[in-house]
PDB file of N, CA and C in Angstrom:
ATOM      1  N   UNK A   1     202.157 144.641 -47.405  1.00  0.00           N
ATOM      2  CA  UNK A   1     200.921 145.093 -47.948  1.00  0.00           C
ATOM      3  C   UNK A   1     200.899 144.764 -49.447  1.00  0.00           C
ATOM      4  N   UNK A   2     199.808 144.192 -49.825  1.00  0.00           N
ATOM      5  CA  UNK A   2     199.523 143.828 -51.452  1.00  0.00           C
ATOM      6  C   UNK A   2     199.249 144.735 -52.168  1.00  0.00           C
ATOM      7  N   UNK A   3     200.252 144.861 -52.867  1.00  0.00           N
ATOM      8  CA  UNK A   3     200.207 145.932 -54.371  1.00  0.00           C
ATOM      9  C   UNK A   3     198.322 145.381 -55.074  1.00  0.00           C
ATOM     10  N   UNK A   4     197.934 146.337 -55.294  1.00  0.00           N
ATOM     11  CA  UNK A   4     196.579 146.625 -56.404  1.00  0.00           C
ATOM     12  C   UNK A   4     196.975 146.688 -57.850  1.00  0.00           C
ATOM     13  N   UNK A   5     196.258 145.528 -58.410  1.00  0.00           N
ATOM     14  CA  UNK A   5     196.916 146.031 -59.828  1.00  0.00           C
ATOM     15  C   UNK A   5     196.449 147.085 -60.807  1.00  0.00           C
ATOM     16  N   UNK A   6     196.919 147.743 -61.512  1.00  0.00           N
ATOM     17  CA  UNK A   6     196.365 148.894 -62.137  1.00  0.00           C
ATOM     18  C   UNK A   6     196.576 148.568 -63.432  1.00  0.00           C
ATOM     19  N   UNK A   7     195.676 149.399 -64.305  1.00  0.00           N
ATOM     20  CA  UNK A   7     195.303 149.008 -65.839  1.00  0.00           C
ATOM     21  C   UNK A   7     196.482 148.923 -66.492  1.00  0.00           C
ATOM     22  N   UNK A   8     197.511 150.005 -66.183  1.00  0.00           N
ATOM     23  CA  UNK A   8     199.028 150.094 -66.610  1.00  0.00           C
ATOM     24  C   UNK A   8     199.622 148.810 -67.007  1.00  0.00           C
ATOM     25  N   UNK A   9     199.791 148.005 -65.109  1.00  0.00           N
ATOM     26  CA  UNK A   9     200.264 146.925 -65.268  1.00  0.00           C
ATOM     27  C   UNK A   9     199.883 145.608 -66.270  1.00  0.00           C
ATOM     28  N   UNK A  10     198.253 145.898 -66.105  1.00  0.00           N
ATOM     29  CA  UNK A  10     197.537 144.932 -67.032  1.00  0.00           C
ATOM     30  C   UNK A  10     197.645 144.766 -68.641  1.00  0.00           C
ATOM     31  N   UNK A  11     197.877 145.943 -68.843  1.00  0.00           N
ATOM     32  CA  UNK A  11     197.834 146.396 -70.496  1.00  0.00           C
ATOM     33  C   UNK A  11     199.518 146.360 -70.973  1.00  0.00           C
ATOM     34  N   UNK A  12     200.612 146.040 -69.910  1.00  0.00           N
ATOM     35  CA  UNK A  12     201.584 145.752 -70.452  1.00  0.00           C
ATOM     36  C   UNK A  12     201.461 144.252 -70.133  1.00  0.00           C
ATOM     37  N   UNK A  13     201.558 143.555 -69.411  1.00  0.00           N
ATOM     38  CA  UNK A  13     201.407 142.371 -69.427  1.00  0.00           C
ATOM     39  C   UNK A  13     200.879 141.597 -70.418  1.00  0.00           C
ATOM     40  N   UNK A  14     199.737 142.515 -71.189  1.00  0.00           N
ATOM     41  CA  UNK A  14     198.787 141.600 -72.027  1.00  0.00           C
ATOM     42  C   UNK A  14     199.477 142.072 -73.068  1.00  0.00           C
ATOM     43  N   UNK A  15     200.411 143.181 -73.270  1.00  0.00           N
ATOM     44  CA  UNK A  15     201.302 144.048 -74.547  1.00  0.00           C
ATOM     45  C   UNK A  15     202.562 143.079 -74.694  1.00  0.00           C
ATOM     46  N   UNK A  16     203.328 141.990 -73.243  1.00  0.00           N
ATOM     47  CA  UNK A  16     204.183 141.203 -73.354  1.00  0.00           C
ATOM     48  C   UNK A  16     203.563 139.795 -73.753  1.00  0.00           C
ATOM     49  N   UNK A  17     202.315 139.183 -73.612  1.00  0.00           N
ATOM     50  CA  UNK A  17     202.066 138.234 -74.289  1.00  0.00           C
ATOM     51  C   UNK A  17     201.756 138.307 -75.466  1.00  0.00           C
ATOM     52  N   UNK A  18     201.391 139.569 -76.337  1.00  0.00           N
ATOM     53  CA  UNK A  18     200.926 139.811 -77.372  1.00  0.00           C
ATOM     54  C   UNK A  18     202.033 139.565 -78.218  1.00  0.00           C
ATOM     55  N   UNK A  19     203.487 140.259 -78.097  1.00  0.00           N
ATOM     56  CA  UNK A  19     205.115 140.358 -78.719  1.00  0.00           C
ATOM     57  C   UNK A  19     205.443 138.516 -78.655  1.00  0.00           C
ATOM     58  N   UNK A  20     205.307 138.043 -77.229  1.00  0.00           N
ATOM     59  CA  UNK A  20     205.887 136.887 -77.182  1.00  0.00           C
ATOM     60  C   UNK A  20     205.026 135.854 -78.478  1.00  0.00           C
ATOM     61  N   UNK A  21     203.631 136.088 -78.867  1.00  0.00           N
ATOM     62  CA  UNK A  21     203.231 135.353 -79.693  1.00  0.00           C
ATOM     63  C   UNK A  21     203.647 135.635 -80.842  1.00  0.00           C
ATOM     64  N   UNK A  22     203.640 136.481 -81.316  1.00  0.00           N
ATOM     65  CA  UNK A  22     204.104 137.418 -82.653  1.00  0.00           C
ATOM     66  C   UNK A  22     205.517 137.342 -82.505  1.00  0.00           C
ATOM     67  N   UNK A  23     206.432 137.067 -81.932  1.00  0.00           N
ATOM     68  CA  UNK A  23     207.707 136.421 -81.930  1.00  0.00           C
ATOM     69  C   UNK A  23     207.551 135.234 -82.325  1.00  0.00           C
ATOM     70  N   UNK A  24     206.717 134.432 -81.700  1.00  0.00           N
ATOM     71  CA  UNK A  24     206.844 132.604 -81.718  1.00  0.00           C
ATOM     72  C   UNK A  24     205.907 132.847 -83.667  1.00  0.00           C
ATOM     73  N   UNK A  25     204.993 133.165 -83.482  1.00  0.00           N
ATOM     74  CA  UNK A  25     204.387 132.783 -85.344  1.00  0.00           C
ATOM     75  C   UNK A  25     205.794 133.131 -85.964  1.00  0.00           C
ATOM     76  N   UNK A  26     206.610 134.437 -85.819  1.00  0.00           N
ATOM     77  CA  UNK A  26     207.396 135.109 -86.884  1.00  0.00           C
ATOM     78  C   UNK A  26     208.495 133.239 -86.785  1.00  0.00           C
ATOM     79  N   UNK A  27     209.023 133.235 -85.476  1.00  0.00           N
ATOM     80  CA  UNK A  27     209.991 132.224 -85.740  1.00  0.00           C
ATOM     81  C   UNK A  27     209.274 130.973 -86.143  1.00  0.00           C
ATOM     82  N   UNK A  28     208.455 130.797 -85.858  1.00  0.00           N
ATOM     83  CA  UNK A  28     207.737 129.350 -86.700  1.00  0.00           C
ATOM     84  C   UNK A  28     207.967 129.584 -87.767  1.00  0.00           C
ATOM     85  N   UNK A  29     207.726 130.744 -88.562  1.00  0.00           N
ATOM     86  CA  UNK A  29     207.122 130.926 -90.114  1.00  0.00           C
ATOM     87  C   UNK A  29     208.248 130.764 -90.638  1.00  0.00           C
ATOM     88  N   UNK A  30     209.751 131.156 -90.343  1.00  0.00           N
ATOM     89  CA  UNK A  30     210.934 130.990 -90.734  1.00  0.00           C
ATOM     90  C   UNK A  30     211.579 129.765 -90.351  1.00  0.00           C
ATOM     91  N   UNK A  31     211.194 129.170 -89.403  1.00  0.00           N
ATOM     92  CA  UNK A  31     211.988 128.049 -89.309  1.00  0.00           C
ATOM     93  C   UNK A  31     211.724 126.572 -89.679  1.00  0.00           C
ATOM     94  N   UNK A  32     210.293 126.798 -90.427  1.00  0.00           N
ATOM     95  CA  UNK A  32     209.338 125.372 -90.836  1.00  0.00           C
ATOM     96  C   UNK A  32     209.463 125.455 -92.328  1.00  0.00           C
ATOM     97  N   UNK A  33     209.292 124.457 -92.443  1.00  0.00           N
ATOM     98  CA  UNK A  33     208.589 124.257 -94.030  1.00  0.00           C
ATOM     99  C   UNK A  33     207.217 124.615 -94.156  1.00  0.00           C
ATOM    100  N   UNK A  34     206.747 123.616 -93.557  1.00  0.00           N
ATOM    101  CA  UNK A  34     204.882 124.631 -93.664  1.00  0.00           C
ATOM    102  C   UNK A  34     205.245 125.357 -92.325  1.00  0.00           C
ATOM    103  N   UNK A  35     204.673 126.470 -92.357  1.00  0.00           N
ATOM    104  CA  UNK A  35     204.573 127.187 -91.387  1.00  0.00           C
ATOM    105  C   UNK A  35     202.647 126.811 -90.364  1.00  0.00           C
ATOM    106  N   UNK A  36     202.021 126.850 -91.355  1.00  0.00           N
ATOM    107  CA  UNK A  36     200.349 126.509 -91.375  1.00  0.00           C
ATOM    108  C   UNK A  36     200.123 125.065 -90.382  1.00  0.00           C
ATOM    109  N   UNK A  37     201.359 124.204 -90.643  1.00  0.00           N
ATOM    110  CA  UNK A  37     200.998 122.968 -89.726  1.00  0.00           C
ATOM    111  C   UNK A  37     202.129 123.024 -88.828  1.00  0.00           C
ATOM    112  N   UNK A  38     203.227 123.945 -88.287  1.00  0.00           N
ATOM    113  CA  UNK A  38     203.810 124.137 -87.434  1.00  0.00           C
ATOM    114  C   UNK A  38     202.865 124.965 -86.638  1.00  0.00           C
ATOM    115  N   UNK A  39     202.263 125.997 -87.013  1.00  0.00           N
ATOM    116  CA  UNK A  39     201.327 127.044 -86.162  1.00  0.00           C
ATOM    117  C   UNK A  39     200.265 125.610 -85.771  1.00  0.00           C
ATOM    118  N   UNK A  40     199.580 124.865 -86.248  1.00  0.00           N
ATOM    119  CA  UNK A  40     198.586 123.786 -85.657  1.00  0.00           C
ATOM    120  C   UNK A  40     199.229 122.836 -84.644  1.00  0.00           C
ATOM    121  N   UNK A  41     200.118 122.793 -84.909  1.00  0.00           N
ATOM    122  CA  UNK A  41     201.002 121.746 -83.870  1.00  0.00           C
ATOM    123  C   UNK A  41     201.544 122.691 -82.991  1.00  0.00           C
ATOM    124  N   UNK A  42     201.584 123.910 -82.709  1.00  0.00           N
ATOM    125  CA  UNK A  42     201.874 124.641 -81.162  1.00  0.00           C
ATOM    126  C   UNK A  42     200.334 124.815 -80.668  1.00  0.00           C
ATOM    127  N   UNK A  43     199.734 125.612 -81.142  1.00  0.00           N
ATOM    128  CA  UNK A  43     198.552 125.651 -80.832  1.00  0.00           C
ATOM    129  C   UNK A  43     197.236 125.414 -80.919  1.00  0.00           C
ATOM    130  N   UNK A  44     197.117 124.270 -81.483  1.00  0.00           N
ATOM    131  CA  UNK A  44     195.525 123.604 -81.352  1.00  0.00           C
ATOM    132  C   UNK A  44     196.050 122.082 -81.252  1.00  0.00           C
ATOM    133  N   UNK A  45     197.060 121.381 -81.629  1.00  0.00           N
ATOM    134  CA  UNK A  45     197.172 120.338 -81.059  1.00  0.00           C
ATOM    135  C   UNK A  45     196.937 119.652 -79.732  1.00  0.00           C
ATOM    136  N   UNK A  46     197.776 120.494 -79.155  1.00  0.00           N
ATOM    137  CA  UNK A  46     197.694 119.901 -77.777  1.00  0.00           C
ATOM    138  C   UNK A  46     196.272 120.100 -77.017  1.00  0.00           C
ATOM    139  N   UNK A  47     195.434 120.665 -77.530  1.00  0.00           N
ATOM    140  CA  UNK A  47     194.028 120.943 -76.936  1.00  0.00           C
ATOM    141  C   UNK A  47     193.035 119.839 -77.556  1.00  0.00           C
ATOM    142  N   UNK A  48     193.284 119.530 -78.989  1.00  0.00           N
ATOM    143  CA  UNK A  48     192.353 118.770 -79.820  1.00  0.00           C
ATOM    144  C   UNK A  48     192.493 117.378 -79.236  1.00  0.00           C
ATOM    145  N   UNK A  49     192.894 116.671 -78.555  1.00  0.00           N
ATOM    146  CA  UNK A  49     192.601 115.550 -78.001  1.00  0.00           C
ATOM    147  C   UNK A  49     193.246 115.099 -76.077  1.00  0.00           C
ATOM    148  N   UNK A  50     192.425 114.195 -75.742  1.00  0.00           N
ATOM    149  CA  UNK A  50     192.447 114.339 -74.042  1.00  0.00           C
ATOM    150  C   UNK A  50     194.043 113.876 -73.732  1.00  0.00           C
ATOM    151  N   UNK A  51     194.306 113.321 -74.413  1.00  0.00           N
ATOM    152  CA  UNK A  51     195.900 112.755 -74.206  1.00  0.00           C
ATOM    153  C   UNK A  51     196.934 113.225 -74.147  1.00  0.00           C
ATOM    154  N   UNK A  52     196.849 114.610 -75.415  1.00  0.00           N
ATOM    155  CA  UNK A  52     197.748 115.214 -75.532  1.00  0.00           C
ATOM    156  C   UNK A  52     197.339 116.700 -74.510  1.00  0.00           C
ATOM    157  N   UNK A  53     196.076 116.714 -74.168  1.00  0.00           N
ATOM    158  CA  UNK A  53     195.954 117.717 -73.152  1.00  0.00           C
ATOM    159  C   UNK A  53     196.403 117.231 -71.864  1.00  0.00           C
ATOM    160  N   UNK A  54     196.444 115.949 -71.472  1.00  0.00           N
ATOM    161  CA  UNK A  54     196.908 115.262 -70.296  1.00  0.00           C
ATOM    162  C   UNK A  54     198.568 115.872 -70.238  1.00  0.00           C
ATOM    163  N   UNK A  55     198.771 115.487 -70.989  1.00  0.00           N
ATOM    164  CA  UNK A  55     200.371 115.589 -71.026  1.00  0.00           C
ATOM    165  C   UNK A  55     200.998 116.868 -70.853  1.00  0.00           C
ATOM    166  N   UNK A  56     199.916 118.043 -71.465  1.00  0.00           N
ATOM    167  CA  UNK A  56     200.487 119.380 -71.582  1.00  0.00           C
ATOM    168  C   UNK A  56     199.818 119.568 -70.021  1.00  0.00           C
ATOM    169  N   UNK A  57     198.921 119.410 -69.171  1.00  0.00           N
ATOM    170  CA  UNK A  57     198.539 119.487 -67.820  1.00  0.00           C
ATOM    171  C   UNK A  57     199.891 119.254 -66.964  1.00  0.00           C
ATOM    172  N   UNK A  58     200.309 117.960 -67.276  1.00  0.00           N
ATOM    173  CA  UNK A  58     200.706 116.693 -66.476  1.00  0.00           C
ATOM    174  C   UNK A  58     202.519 117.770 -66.662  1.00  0.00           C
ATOM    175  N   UNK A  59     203.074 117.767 -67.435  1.00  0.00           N
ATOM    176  CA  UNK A  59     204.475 118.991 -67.713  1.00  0.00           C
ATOM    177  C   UNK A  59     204.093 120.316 -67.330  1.00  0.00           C
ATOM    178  N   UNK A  60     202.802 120.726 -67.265  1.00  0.00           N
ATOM    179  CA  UNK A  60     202.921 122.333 -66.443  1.00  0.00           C
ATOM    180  C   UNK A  60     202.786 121.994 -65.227  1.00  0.00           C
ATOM    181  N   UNK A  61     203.032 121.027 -64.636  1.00  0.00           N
ATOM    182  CA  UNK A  61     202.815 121.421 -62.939  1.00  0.00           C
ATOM    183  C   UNK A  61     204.287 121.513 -62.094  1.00  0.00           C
ATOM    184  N   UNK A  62     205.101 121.166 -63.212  1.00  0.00           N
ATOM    185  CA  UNK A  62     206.534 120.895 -62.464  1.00  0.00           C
ATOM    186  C   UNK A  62     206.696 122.634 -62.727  1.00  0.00           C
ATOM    187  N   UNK A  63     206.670 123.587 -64.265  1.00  0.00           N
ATOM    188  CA  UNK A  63     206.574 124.794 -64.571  1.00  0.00           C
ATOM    189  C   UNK A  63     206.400 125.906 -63.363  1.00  0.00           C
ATOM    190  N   UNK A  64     204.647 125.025 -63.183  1.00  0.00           N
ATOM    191  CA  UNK A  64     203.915 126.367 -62.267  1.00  0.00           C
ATOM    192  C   UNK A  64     205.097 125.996 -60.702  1.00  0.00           C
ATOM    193  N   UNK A  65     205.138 124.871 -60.604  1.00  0.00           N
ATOM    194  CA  UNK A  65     205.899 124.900 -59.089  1.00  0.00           C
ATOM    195  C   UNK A  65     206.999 125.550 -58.830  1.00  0.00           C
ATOM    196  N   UNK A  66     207.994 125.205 -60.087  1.00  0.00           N
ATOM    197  CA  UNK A  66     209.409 126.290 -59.781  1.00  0.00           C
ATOM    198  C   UNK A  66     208.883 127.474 -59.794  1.00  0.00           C
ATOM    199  N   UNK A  67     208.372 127.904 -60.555  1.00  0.00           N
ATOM    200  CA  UNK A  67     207.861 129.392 -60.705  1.00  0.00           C
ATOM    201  C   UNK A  67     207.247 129.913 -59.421  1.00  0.00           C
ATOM    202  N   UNK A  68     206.419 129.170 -58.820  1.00  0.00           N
ATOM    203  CA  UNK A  68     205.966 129.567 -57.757  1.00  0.00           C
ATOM    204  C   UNK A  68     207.149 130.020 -56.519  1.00  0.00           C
ATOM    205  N   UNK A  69     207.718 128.625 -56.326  1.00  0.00           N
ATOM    206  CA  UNK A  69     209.148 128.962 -55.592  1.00  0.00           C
ATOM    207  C   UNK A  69     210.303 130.182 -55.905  1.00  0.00           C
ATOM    208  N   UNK A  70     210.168 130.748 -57.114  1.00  0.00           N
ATOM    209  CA  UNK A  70     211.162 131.765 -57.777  1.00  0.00           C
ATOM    210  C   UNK A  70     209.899 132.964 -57.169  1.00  0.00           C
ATOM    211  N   UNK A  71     208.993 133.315 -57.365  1.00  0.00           N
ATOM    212  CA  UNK A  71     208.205 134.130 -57.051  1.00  0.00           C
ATOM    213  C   UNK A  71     207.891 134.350 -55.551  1.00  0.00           C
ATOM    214  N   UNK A  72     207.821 133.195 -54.370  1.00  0.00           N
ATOM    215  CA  UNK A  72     208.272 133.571 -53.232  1.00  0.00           C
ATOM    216  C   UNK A  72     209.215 134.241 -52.696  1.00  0.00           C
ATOM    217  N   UNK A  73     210.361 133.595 -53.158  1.00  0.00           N
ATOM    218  CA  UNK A  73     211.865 134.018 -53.130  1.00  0.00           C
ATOM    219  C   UNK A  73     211.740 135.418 -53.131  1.00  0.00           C
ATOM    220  N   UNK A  74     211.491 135.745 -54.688  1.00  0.00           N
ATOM    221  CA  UNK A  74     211.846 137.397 -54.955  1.00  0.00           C
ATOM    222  C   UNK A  74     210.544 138.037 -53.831  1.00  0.00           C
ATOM    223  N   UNK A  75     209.668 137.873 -53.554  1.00  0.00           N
ATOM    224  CA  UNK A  75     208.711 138.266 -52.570  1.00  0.00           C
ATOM    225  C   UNK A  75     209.472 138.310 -51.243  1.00  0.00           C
ATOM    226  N   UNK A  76     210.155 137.649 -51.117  1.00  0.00           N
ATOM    227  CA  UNK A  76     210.999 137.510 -50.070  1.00  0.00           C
ATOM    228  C   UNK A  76     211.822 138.489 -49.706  1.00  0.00           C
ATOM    229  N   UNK A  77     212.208 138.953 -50.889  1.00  0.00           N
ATOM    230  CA  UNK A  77     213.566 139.712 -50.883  1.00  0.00           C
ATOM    231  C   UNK A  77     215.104 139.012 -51.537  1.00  0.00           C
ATOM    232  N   UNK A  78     215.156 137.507 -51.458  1.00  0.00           N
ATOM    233  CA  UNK A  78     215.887 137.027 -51.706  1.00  0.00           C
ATOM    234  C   UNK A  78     216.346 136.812 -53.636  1.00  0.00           C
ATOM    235  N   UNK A  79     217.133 137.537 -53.829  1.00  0.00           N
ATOM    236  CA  UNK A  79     217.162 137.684 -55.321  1.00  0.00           C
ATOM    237  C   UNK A  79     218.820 137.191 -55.734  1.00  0.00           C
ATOM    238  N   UNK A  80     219.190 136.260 -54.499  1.00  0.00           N
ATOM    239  CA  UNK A  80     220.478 135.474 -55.232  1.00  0.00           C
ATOM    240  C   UNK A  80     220.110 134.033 -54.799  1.00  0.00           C
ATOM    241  N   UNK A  81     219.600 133.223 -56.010  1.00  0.00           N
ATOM    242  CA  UNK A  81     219.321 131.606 -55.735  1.00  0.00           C
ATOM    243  C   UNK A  81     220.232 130.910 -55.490  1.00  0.00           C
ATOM    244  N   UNK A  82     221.207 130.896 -55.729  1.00  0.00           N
ATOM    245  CA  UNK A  82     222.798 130.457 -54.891  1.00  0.00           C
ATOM    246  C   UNK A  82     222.967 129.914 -55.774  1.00  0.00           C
ATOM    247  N   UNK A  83     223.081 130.859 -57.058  1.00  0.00           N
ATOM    248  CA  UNK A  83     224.336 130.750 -58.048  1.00  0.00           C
ATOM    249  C   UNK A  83     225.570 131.260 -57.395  1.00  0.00           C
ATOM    250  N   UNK A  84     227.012 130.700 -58.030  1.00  0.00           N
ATOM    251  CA  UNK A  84     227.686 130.562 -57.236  1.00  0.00           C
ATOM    252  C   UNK A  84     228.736 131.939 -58.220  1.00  0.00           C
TER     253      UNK A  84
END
């Protein structure tokens, strides 16, 4: 039976992408020289032209697939991938 999601779940989820960005600016800002064209080159680059959006398409599909397969699995029940 399919779990319903509830606001709980939603509002942490959107509370873990919120940290994970505010992690990634904090470590950009420390680990660049400009920080201003490291923040443009994670996030508006790859959108500002079709090529480089191709590419960021074309590398998330291998992403979404393992993920998908890791997310069956644990749906499964199966929570040892045969590490050894």
């Amino acid at each position: 039976m399919a779990r319903k999601p509830t606001a709980g779940s939603l509002a942490s989820s959107l509370f873990a992408v919120g940290v994970a960005l505010v992690v990634t600016v904090v470590l950009l800002g420390f680990g660049s020289g400009s920080w201003t064209d490291a923040l443009h080159a994670v996030f508006l680059q790859p959108i500002a032209n079709q090529y480089y959006f191709g590419n960021m398409i074309s590398l998330m599909g291998f992403l979404l697939l393992a993920s998908l397969g890791i997310v069956i699995a644990f749906r499964g029940g199966l929570y040892n991938l045969g590490g050894e």
